[in-house]
Protein backbone atom coordinates (compact mmCIF):
# COMPACT_ATOMS: atom_id res chain seq x y z
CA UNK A 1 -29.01 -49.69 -4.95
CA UNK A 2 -31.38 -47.07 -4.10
CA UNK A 3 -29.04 -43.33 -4.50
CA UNK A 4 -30.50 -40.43 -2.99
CA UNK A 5 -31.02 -37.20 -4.99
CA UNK A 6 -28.87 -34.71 -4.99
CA UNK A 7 -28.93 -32.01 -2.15
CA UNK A 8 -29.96 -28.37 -2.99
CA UNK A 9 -27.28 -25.67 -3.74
CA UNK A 10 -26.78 -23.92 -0.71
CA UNK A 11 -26.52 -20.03 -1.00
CA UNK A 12 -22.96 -19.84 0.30
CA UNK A 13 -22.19 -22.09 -2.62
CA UNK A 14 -23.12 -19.65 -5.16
CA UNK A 15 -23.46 -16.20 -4.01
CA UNK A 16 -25.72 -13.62 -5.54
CA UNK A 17 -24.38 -10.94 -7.52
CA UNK A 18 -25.98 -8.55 -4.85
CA UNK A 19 -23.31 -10.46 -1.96
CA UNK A 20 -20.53 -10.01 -4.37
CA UNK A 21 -21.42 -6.61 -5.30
CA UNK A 22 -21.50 -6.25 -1.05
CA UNK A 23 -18.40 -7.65 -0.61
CA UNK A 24 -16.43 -5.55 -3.18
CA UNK A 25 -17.96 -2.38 -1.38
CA UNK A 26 -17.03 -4.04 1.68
CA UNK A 27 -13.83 -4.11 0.74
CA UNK A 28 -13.47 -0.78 -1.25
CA UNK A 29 -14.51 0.94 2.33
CA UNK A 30 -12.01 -0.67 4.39
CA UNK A 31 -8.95 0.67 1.62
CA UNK A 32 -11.14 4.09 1.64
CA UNK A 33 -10.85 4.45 5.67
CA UNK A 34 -7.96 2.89 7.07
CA UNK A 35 -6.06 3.58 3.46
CA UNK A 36 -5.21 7.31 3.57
CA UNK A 37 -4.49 7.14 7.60
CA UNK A 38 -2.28 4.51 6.97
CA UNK A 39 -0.44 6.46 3.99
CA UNK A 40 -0.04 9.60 6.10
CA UNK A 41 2.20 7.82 8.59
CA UNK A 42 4.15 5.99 6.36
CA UNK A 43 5.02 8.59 4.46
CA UNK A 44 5.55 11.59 7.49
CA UNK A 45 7.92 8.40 9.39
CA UNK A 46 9.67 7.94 5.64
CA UNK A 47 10.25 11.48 5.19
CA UNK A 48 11.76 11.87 8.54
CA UNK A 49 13.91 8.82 7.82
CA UNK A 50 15.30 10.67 4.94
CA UNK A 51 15.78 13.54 6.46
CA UNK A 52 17.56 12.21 9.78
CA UNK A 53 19.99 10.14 7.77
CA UNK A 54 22.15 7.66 9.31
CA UNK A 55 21.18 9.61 12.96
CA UNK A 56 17.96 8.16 13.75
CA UNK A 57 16.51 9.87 16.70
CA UNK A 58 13.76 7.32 18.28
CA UNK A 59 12.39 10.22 20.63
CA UNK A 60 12.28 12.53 17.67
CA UNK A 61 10.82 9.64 15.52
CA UNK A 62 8.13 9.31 18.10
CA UNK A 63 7.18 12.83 18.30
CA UNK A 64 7.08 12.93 14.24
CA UNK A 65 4.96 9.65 14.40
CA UNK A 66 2.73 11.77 17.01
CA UNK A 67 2.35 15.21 14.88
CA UNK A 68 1.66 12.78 12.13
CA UNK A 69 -1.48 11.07 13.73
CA UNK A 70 -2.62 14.89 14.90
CA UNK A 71 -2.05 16.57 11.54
CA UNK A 72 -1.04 14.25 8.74
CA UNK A 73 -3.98 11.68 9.37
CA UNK A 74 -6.82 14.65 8.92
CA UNK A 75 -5.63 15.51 5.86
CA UNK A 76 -4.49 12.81 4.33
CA UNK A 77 -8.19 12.02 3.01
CA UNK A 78 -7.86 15.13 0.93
CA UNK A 79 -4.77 13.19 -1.01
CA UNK A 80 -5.08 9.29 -0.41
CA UNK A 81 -8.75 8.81 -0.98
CA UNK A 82 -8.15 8.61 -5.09
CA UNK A 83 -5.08 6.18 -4.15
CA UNK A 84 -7.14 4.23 -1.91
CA UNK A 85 -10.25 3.87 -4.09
CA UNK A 86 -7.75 2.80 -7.16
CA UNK A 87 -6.54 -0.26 -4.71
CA UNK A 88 -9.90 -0.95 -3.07
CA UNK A 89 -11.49 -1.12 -6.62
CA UNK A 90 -8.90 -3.53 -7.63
CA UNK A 91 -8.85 -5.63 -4.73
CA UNK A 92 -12.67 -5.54 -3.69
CA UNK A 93 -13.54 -6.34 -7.68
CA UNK A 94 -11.18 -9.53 -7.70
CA UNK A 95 -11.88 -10.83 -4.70
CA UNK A 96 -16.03 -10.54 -4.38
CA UNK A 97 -15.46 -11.83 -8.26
CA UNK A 98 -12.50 -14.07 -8.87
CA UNK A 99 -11.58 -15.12 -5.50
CA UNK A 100 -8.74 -14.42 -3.27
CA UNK A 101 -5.53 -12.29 -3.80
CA UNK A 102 -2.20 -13.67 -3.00
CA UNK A 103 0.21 -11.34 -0.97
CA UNK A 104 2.58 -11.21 -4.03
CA UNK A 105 -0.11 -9.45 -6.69
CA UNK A 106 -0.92 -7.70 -3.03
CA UNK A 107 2.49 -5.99 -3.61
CA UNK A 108 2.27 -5.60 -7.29
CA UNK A 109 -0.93 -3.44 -6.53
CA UNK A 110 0.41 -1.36 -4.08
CA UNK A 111 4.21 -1.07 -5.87
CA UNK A 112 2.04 0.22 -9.32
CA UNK A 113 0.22 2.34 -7.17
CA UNK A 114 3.36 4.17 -5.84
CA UNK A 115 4.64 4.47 -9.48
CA UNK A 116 0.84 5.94 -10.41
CA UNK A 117 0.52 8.74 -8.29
CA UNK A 118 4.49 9.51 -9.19
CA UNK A 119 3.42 9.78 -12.61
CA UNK A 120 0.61 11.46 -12.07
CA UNK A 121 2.21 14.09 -9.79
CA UNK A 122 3.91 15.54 -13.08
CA UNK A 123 7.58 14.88 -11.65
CA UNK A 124 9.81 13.74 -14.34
CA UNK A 125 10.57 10.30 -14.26
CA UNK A 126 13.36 9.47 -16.80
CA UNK A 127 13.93 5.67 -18.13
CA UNK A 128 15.02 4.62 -14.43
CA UNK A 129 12.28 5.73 -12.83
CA UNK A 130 14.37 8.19 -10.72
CA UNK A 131 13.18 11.42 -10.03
CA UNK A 132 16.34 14.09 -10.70
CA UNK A 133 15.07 16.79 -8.82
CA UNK A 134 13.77 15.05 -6.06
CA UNK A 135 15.30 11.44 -6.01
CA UNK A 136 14.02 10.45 -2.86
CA UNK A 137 10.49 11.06 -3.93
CA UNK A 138 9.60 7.72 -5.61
CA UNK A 139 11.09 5.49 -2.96
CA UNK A 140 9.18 7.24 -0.64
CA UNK A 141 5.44 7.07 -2.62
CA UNK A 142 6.20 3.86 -3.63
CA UNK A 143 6.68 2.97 0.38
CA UNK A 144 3.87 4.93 1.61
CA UNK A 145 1.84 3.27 -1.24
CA UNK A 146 2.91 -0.10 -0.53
CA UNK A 147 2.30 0.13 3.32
CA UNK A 148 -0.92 1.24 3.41
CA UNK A 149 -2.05 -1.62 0.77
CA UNK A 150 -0.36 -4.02 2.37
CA UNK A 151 -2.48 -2.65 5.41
CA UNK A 152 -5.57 -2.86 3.69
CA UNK A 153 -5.23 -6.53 2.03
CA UNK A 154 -4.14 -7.81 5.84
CA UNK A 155 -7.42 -6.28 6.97
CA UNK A 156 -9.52 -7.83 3.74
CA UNK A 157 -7.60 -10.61 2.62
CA UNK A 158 -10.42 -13.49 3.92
CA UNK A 159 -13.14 -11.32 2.32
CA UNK A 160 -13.80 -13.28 -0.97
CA UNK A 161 -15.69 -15.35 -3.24
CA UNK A 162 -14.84 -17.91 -5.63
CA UNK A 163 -15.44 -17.23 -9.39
CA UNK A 164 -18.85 -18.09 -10.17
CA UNK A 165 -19.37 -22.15 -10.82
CA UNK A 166 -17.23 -23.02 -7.74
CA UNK A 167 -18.17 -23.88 -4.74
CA UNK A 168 -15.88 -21.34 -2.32
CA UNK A 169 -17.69 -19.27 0.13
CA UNK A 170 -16.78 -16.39 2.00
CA UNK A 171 -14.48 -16.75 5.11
């Protein structure tokens, strides 16, 4: 029985570090851009939340949503971008790497990031993680946190490579 030789390994099969190195900047842009933005209205709708209590005002929601895009979104490069790179590192270096990420360690990334920028913000955070000057504070990173890597992951989530030695290409 007369077996044919084996076929070439294509180059989707095993990307070059230079594609994987692509990909995870690829990906690290995408949590640098839409990141921050993202952030800034999570956290301006969260705060007003808070603040209106069990009254939620939809028409005063909607006019905090629209300061937010006109004011909050400019600036909020100035704060998110060291947030954003911290995910987009972590999610861009797995994925062009390791392969894919799962929605649950999507969560875990952008929960820990929340808690991060709490602790790095110098507010005390006693053994329950509550904040006792400001309780609402941590809820409200965490969220704003959360949302906008949650964001980012929907966006980048098909952007990956298998670890090297399998066959998985990028989708």
């Amino acid at each position: 029985m007369n077996v044919p030789p084996p076929l070439p390994v294509s180059s989707l099969a095993l990307p070059s570090r230079g594609k994987r190195i692509s990909c995870g900047v690829a990906i690290l842009l995408v949590f640098l851009f839409v990141g921050p933005p993202v952030g800034a209205l999570a956290f301006m709708l969260s705060i007003a939340l808070i603040g209106m209590g069990l009254k939620v005002d939809l028409a005063g929601l909607s006019w905090i949503g629209l300061f937010a895009l006109i004011y909050a979104v400019p600036l909020s490069y100035f704060i998110g971008v060291g947030p954003a790179a911290v995910g987009g590192l972590m999610v861009g270096i797995r994925q062009a790497f390791y392969g894919p990420i799962r929605w649950p360690f999507a969560v875990l990334i952008g929960i820990s990031i929340g808690v991060g920028v709490m602790i790095l913000s110098g507010k005390s955070m006693p053994f329950g993680l509550t904040d006792t000057e400001h309780p609402d504070y941590l809820p409200v990173m965490v969220i704003t946190c959360l949302t906008a890597t949650m964001v980012c992951w929907a966006i980048v989530r098909t952007w990956h490579f298998g670890p090297k030695g399998r066959a998985e290409a990028i989708a």
